[in-house]
Every structure is written in C-alpha cells, then in structure tokens.
Protein backbone atom coordinates (compact mmCIF):
# COMPACT_ATOMS: atom_id res chain seq x y z
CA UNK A 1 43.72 168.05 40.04
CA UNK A 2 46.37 170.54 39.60
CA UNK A 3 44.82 171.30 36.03
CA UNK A 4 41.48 170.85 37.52
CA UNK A 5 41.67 174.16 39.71
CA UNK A 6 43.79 176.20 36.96
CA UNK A 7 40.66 175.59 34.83
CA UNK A 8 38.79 176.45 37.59
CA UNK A 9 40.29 180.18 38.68
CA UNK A 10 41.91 181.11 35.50
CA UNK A 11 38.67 182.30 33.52
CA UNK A 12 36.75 184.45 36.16
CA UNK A 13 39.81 186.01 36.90
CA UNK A 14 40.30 187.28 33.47
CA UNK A 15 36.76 188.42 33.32
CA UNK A 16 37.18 190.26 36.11
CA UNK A 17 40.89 192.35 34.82
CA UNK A 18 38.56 193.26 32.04
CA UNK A 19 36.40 195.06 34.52
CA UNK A 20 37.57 199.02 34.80
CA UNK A 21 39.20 200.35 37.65
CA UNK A 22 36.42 202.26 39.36
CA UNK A 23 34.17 198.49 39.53
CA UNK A 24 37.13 196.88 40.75
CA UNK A 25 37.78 199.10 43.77
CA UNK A 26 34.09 198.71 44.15
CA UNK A 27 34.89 194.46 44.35
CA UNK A 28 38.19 195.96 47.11
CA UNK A 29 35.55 197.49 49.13
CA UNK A 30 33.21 194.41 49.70
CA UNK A 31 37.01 192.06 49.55
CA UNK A 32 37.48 194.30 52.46
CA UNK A 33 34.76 194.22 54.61
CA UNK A 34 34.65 190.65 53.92
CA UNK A 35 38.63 190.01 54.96
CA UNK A 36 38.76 192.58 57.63
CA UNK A 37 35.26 192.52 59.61
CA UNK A 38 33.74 188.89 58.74
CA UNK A 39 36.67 186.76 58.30
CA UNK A 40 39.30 188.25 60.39
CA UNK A 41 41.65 187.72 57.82
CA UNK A 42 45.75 187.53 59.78
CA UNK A 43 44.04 190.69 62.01
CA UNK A 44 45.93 189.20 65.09
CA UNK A 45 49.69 189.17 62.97
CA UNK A 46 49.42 192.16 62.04
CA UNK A 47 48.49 193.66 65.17
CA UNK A 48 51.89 191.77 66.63
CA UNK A 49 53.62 192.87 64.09
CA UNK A 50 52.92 196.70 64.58
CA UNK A 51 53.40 196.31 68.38
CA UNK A 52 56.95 194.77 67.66
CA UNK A 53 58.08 197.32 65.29
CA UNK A 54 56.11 200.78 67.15
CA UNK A 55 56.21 199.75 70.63
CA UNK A 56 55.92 203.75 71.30
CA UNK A 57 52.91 204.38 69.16
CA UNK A 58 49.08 204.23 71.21
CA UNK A 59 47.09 201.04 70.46
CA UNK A 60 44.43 203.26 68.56
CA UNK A 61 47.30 204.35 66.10
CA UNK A 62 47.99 200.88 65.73
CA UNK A 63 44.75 200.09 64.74
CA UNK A 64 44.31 202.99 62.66
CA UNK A 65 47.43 201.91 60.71
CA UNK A 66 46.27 198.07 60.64
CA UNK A 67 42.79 199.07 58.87
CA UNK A 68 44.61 201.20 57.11
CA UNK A 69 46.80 198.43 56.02
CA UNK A 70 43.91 196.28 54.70
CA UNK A 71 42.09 198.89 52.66
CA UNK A 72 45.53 198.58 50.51
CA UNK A 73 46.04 194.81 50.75
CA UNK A 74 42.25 194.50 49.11
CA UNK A 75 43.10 196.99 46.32
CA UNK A 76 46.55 194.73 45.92
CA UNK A 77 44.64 192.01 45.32
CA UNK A 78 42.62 193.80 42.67
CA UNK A 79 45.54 195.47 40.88
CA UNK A 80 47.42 192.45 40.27
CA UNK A 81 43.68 190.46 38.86
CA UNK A 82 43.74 193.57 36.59
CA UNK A 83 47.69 192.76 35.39
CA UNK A 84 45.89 190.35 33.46
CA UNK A 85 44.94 192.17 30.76
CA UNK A 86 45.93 195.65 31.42
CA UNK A 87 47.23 197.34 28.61
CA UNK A 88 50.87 198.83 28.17
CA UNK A 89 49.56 202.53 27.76
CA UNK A 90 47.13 202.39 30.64
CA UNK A 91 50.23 200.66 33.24
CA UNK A 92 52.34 203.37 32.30
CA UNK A 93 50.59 206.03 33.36
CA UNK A 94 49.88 204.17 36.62
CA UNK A 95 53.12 202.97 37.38
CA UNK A 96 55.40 206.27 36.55
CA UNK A 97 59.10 206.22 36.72
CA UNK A 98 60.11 209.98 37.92
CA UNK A 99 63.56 209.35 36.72
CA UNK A 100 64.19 206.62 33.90
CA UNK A 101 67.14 208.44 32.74
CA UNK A 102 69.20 207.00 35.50
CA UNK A 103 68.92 203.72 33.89
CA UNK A 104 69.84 205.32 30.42
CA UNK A 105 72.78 206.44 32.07
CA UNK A 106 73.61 202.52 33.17
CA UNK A 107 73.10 201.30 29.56
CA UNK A 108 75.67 203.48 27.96
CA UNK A 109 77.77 202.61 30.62
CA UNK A 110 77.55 198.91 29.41
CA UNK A 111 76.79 198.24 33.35
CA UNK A 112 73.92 195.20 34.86
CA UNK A 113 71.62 196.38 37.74
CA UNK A 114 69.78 194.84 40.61
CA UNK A 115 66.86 196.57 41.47
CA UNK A 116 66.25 195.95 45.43
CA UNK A 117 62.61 196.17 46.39
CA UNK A 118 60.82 195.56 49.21
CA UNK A 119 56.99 194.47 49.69
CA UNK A 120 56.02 197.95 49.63
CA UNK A 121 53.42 199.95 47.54
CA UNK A 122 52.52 197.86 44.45
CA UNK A 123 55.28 195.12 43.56
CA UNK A 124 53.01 193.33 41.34
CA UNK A 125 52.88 195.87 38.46
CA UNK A 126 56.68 196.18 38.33
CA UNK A 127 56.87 193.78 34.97
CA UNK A 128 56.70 197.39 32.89
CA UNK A 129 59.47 198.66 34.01
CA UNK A 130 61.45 196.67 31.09
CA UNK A 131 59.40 198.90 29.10
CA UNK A 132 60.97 202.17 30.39
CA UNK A 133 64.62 200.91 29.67
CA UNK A 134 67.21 199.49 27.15
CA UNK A 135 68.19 196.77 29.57
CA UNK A 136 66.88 193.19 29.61
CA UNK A 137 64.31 192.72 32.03
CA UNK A 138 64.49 189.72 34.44
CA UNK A 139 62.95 189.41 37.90
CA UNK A 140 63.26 186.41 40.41
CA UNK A 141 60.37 184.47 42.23
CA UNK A 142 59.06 181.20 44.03
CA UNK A 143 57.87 178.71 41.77
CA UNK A 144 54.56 177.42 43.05
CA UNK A 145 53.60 173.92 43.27
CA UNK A 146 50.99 173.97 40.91
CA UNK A 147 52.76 173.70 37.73
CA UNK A 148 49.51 175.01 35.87
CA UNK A 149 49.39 178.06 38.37
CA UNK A 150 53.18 178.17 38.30
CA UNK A 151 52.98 178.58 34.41
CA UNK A 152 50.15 181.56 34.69
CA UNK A 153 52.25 183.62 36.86
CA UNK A 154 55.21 183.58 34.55
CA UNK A 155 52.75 184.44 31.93
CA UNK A 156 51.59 188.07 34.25
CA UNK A 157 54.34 188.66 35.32
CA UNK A 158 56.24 188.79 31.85
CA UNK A 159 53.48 190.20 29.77
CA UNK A 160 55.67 193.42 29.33
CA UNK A 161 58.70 191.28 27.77
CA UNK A 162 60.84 190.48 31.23
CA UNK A 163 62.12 187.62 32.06
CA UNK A 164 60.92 185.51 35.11
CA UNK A 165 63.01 183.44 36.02
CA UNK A 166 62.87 180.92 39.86
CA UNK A 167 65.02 181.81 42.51
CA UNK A 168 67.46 178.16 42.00
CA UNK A 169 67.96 179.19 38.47
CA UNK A 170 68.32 183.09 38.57
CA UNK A 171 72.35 182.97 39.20
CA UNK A 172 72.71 180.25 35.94
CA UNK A 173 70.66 182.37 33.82
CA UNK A 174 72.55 186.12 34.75
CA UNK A 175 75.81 184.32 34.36
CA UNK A 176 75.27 183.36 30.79
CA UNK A 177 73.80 186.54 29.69
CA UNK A 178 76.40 188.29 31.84
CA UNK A 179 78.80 186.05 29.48
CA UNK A 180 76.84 186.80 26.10
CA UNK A 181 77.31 190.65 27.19
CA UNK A 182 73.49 191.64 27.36
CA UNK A 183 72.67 194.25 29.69
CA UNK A 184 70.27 193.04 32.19
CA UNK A 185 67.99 194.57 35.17
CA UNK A 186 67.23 192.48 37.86
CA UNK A 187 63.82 192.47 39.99
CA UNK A 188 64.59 191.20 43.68
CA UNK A 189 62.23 191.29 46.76
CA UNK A 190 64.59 191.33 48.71
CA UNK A 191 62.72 192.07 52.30
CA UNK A 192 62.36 187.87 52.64
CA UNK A 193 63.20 185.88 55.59
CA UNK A 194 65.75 183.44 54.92
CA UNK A 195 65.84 180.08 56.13
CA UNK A 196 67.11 179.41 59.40
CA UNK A 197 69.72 177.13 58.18
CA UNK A 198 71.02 179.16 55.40
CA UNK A 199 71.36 183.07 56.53
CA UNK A 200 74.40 184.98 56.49
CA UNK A 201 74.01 187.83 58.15
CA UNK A 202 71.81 189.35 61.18
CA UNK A 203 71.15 192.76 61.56
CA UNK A 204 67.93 195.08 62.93
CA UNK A 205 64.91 195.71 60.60
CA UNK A 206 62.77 198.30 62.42
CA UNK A 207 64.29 197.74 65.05
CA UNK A 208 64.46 193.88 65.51
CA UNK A 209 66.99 191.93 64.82
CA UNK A 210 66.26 189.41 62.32
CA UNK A 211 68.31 187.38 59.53
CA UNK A 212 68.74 188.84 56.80
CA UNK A 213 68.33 188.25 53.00
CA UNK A 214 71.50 188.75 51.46
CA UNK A 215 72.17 187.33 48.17
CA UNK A 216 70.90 190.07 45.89
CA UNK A 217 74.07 192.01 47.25
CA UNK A 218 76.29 188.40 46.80
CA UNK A 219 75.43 188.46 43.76
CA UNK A 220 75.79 191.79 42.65
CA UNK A 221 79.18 191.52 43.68
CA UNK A 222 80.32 188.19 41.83
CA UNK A 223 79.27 189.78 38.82
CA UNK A 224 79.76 193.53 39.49
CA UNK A 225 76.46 194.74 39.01
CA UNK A 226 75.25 198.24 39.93
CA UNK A 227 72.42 198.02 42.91
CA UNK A 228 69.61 199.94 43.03
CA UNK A 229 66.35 200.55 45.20
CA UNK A 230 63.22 200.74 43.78
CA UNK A 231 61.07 203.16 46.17
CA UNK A 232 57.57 202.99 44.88
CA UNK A 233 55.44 205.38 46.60
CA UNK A 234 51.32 205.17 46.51
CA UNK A 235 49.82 208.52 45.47
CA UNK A 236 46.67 207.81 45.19
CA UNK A 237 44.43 204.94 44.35
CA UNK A 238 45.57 203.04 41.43
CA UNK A 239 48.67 205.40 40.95
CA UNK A 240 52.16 204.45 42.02
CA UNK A 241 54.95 207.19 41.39
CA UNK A 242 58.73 205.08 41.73
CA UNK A 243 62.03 206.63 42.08
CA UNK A 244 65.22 205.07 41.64
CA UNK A 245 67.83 205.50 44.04
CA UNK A 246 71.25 204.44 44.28
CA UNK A 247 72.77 202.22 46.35
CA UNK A 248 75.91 200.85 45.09
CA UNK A 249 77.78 201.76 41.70
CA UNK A 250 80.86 199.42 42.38
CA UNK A 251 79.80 197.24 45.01
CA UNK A 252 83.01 195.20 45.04
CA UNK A 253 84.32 198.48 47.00
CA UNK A 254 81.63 197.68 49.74
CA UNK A 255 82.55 195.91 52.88
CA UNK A 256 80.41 192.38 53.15
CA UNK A 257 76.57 193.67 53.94
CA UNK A 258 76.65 197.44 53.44
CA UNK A 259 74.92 197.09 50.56
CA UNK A 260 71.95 195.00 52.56
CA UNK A 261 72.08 197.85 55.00
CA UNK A 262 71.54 200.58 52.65
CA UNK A 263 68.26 198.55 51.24
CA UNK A 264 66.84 197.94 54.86
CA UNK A 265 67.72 201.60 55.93
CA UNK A 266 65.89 202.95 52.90
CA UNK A 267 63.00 200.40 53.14
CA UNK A 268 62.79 201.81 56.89
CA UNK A 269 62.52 205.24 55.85
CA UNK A 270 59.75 205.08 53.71
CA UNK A 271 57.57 202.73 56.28
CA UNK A 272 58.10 205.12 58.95
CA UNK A 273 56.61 207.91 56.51
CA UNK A 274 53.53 205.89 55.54
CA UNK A 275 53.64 202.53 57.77
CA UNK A 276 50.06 200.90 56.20
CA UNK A 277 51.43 200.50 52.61
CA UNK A 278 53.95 197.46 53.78
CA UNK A 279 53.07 193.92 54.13
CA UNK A 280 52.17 193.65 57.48
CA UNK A 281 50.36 190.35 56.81
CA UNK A 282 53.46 187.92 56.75
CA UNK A 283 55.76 187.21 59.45
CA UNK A 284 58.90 188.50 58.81
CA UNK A 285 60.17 188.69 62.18
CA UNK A 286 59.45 185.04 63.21
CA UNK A 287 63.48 184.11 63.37
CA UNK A 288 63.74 187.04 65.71
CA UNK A 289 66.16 187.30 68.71
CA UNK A 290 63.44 186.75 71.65
C-alpha cells in the first residue's frame, strides 16, 4: 500500500514542477479558492489563532490577514511541487542570500553553525543554501511513516548536496562529523511544539506562554556551535530575499535559554511586520497556559 500511493503521487507531481512559474501560480489561484472558499480548509484555527496572538487588532484585520495568509500557503504548496526539478541557477536567484559572507567568515574560523528558522516565508527551498557556503549542509526533519514518501522527501530536500538527516539521529550524526573536524551548517525549525512530557523550558511566544523548543540551543552548546537566524523575507511572488543574523557566537557564555529567546524575539519581530507569511494553520499554542 505504502508503495501503492508513492506510485500513485510521485509522477503527476513531477509533471507538474516542470510546469513554469507563471502556470503554477495560476494552479495557487484555483488551490486557493478551492482550500479557502469551498473546502474551508483549518479557516476556524487560524482565525483562533490570530485572535490569541492580536487580541487588539479589529476582526476585519483579522480576516484580512487570514486570507491573506492562504493566498501564501497555496503558493507554498506550489513552490515546494516545483523543488522537484527546479534547477540550481533558477533557485538562486529566487532564494537570495543578502549576506553569504557571514558564513565565509565562520568557515575560516573553523567554527559549526545552527541556523534557527522558523515556519516563516518559504522554508521549503532552504536545501540551496549549502550551495552559497563552504560548510557541510545538514538540516533536521520528521521522518514520515511512509517509508516510500519518507525516502522522496530526503531526495527534495537534498537535491542541492545537504544532508537530511531525522530528528533521533541528528545529534549521532553532528557528533561524528564534529569529531572528523568537517565544518557543518545546521537547518532547524525550530518554532515546534514540544511534547508535553519532554519540554524544558516555558516562556511567551506572541504573547502566550507556551513550551518551548529548546534543543537546537542544547545542542549548540554541547558542541559549541555558532547560532544563527535565518530571516527569510517574501518580496514578491516567487522571490525570497534571507538575511543572516546573529544570535550567539559562543553560546557556552549564554545563560540556559537566552539563546531560545533571541530566536522567538526575532521570529516575533518579523510576524508583527508582515503577520500572513507565518504558519497560522498549525496549532502551536495548544499546550498553552489557559
């Protein structure tokens, strides 16, 4: 079965990354009106979850925000179909890096980094940035289920010559490069929700306090890794422009969870500047303090 439905979604997916921008933002248009006015696609979470975090903003802003919201989660949807096949060249010019010589700067200093990114902008295209850089690229995720499925995400995701490697074996594998002295750089979402039974640390996202993920900044002190965040910004349609910022050169000199703030605080600032191009859809504040 599990073979069954790879065989099944695998080749009309390609066909369609072959398509050219302009058609698929044409296919993001109908996903939309299909998601947003037919199906009612998660309208009601996100509509909770904009009233939790802008309890001062008027119901029509909300609602402007929330359409606003799923006009970008359609062309999400699209952009990552077209990481399919999209070529090296044509990513690049998409997914600009205004200041790659920060990371130079890291490599001669013989010095890891975490990137810390949120759900925000595009995180699917983020596999070229081990194309910008020296470094080793690596970046963590959720293995599905569905080994077949499982298998063609790797393959995306690490079509630019990163690394993807599951969340359980992520530590193992930086270790042992760590060891071998190879300079890596580290992809982390690390906006999740931990599990209820395993969090560390609470603290306010947008003003709710939630648990919070915290082992991108564990781990970047165990092995004394530079930490980063990745602030993508959406200029237009199709066109991300990403600026690295630090957060944390020696972060054994932190106290615990400074590190996490810094991310969330700079995650904050850029959805208060442009609210509708975070994922509104998921509930991150489920494990909040009622």
């Amino acid at each position: 079965m599990d073979r069954l439905l790879y065989i099944l979604i695998y080749p009309p997916l390609w066909l369609l990354s072959k398509l050219p921008f302009p058609i698929l933002y044409l296919l993001s248009d109908f996903i939309f009106i299909l998601v947003y006015h037919i199906l009612g696609y998660r309208k009601k979470t996100v509509l909770d979850n904009l009233k939790l975090v802008f309890p001062d903003k008027s119901l029509d802003e909300l609602l402007r925000i929330r359409k606003a919201f799923f006009r970008h989660f359609c062309d999400i949807l699209v952009e990552t179909i077209k990481a399919f096949t999209i070529s090296e060249k044509e990513i690049k010019k998409r997914f600009l890096i205004s200041n790659p010589e920060i990371l130079d700067a890291y490599f001669a200093a013989d010095r890891s980094v975490f990137l810390m990114a949120g759900h925000y902008g595009n995180w699917e295209w983020s596999g070229i940035l081990n194309k910008f850089i020296p470094h080793q690229g690596l970046a963590v995720y959720k293995p599905l289920r569905n080994q077949h499925l499982d298998a063609l995400v790797k393959k995306i995701r690490g079509r630019f010559g990163g690394i993807i490697a599951s969340n359980k074996k992520i530590v193992t594998k930086l270790y042992r490069m760590h060891k071998k002295g190879i300079n890596t750089l580290t992809y982390i979402l690390s906006d999740q929700t931990p599990k209820l039974n395993a969090y560390k640390y609470r603290d306010t996202f947008l003003g709710v306090d939630v648990p919070m993920f915290t082992g991108t900044e564990e781990l970047a002190k165990r092995l004394d890794f530079s930490v980063i965040y990745l602030r993508v910004e959406k200029k237009k349609r199709g066109y991300y422009e990403v600026t690295l910022v630090p957060i944390a050169d020696n972060p054994k000199k932190y106290p615990d969870y400074t590190i996490t703030r810094k991310f969330f605080d700079a995650l904050e600032n850029q959805i208060q500047e442009r609210p509708e191009y975070y994922l509104w859809s998921h509930k991150r504040w489920k494990h909040r303090l009622k």
